[in-house]
C-alpha atoms as a PDB file:
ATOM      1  CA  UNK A   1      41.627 -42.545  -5.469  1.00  0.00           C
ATOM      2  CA  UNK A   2      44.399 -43.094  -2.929  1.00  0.00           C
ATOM      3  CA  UNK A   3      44.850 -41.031   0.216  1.00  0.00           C
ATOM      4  CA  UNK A   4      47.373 -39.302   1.842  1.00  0.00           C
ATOM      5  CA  UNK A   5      48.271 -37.876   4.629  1.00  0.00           C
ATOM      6  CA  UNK A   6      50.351 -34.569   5.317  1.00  0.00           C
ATOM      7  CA  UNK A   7      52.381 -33.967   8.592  1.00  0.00           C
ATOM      8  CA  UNK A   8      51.265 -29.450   8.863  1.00  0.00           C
ATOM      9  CA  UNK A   9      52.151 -27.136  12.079  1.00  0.00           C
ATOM     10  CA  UNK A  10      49.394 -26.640  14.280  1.00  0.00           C
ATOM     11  CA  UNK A  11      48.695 -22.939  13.836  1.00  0.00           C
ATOM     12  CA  UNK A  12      48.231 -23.492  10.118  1.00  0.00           C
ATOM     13  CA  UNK A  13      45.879 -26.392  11.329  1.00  0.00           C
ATOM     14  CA  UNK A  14      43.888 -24.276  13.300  1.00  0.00           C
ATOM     15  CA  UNK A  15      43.821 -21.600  10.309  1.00  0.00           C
ATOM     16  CA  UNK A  16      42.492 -23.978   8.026  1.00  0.00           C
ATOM     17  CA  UNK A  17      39.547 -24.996  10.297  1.00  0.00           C
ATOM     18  CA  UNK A  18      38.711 -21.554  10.529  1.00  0.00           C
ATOM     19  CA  UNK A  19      37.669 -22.271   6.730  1.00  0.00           C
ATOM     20  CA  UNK A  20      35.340 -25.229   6.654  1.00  0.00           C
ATOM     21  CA  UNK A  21      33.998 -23.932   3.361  1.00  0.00           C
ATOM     22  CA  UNK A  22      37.525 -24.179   1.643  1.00  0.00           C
ATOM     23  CA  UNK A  23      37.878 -27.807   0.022  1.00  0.00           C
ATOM     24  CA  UNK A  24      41.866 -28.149   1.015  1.00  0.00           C
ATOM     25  CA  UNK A  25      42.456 -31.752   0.117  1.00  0.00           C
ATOM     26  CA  UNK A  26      41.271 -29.950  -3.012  1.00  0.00           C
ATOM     27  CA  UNK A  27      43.663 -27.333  -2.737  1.00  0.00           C
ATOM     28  CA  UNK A  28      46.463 -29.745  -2.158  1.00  0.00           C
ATOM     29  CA  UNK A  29      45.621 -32.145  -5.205  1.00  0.00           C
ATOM     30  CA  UNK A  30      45.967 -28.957  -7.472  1.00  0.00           C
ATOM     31  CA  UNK A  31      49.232 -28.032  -5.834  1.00  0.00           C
ATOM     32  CA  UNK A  32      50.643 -31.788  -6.366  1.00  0.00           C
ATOM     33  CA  UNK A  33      49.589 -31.091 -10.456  1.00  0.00           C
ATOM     34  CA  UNK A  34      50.876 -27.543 -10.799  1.00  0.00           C
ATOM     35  CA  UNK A  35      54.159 -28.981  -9.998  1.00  0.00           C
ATOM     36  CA  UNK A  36      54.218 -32.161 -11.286  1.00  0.00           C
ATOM     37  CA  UNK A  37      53.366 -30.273 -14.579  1.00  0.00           C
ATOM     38  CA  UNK A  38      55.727 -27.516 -13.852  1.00  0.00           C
ATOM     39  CA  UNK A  39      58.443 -30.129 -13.257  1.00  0.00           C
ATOM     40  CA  UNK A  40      57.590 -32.202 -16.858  1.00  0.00           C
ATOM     41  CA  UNK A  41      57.419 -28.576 -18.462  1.00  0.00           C
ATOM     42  CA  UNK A  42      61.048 -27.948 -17.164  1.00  0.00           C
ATOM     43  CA  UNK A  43      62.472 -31.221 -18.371  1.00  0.00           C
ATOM     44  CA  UNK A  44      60.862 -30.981 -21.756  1.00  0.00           C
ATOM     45  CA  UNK A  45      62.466 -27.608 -21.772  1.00  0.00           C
ATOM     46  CA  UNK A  46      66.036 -29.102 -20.822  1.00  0.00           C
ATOM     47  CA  UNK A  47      65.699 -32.147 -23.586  1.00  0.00           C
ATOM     48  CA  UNK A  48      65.043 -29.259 -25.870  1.00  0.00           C
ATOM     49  CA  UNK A  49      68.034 -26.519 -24.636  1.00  0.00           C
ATOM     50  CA  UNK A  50      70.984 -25.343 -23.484  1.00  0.00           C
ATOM     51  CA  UNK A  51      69.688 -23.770 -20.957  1.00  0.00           C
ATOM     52  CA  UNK A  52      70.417 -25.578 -17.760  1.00  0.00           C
ATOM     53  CA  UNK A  53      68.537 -26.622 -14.851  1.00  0.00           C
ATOM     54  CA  UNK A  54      70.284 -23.664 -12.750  1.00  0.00           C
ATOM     55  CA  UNK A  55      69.050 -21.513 -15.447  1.00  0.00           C
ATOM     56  CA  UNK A  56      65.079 -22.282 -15.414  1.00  0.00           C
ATOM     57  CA  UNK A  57      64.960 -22.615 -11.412  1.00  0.00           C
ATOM     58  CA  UNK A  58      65.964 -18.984 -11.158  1.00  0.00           C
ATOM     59  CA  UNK A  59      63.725 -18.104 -13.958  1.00  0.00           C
ATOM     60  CA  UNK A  60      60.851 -19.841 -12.200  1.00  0.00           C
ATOM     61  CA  UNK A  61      62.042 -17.903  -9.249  1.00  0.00           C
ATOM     62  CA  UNK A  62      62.176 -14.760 -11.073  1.00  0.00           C
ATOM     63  CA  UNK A  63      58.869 -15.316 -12.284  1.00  0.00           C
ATOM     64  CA  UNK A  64      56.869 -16.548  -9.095  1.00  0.00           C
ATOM     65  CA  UNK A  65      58.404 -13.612  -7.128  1.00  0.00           C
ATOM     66  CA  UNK A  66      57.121 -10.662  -9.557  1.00  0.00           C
ATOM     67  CA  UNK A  67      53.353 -12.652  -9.994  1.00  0.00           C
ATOM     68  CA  UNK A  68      53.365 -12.749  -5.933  1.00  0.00           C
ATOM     69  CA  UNK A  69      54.187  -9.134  -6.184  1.00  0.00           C
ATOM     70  CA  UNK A  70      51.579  -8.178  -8.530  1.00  0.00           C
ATOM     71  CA  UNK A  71      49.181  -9.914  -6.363  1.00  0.00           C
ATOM     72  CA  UNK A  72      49.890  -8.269  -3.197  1.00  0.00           C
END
């Protein structure tokens, strides 16, 4: 597996070590596949439509904004 490393601000830093038990490089590998998949799912979606690129970003925007709300 290859490694990375990610350039964060120092409060968030000193958040995260707060929570030793949380497995973030973990955290961040899902976060790299949500969107890789979200981004394939959009372009399959454009191949497939008329719907533009415009179109499914504010959707996606639209969508992520009322989940975030139910989860507050």
């Amino acid at each position: 597996m290859t490694n990375m490393t990610l350039s964060i601000p120092e409060q968030l830093f000193e958040k995260m070590k707060a929570m030793r038990e949380i497995r973030w490089s973990e955290i961040a590998r899902q976060a790299f596949e949500n969107k890789i998949m979200e981004t394939d799912f959009e372009e399959k979606l454009l191949k497939k439509s008329k719907i533009t690129q415009k179109d499914i970003e504010d959707i996606s925007r639209k969508i992520k904004r009322e989940v975030a709300q139910d989860l507050n």
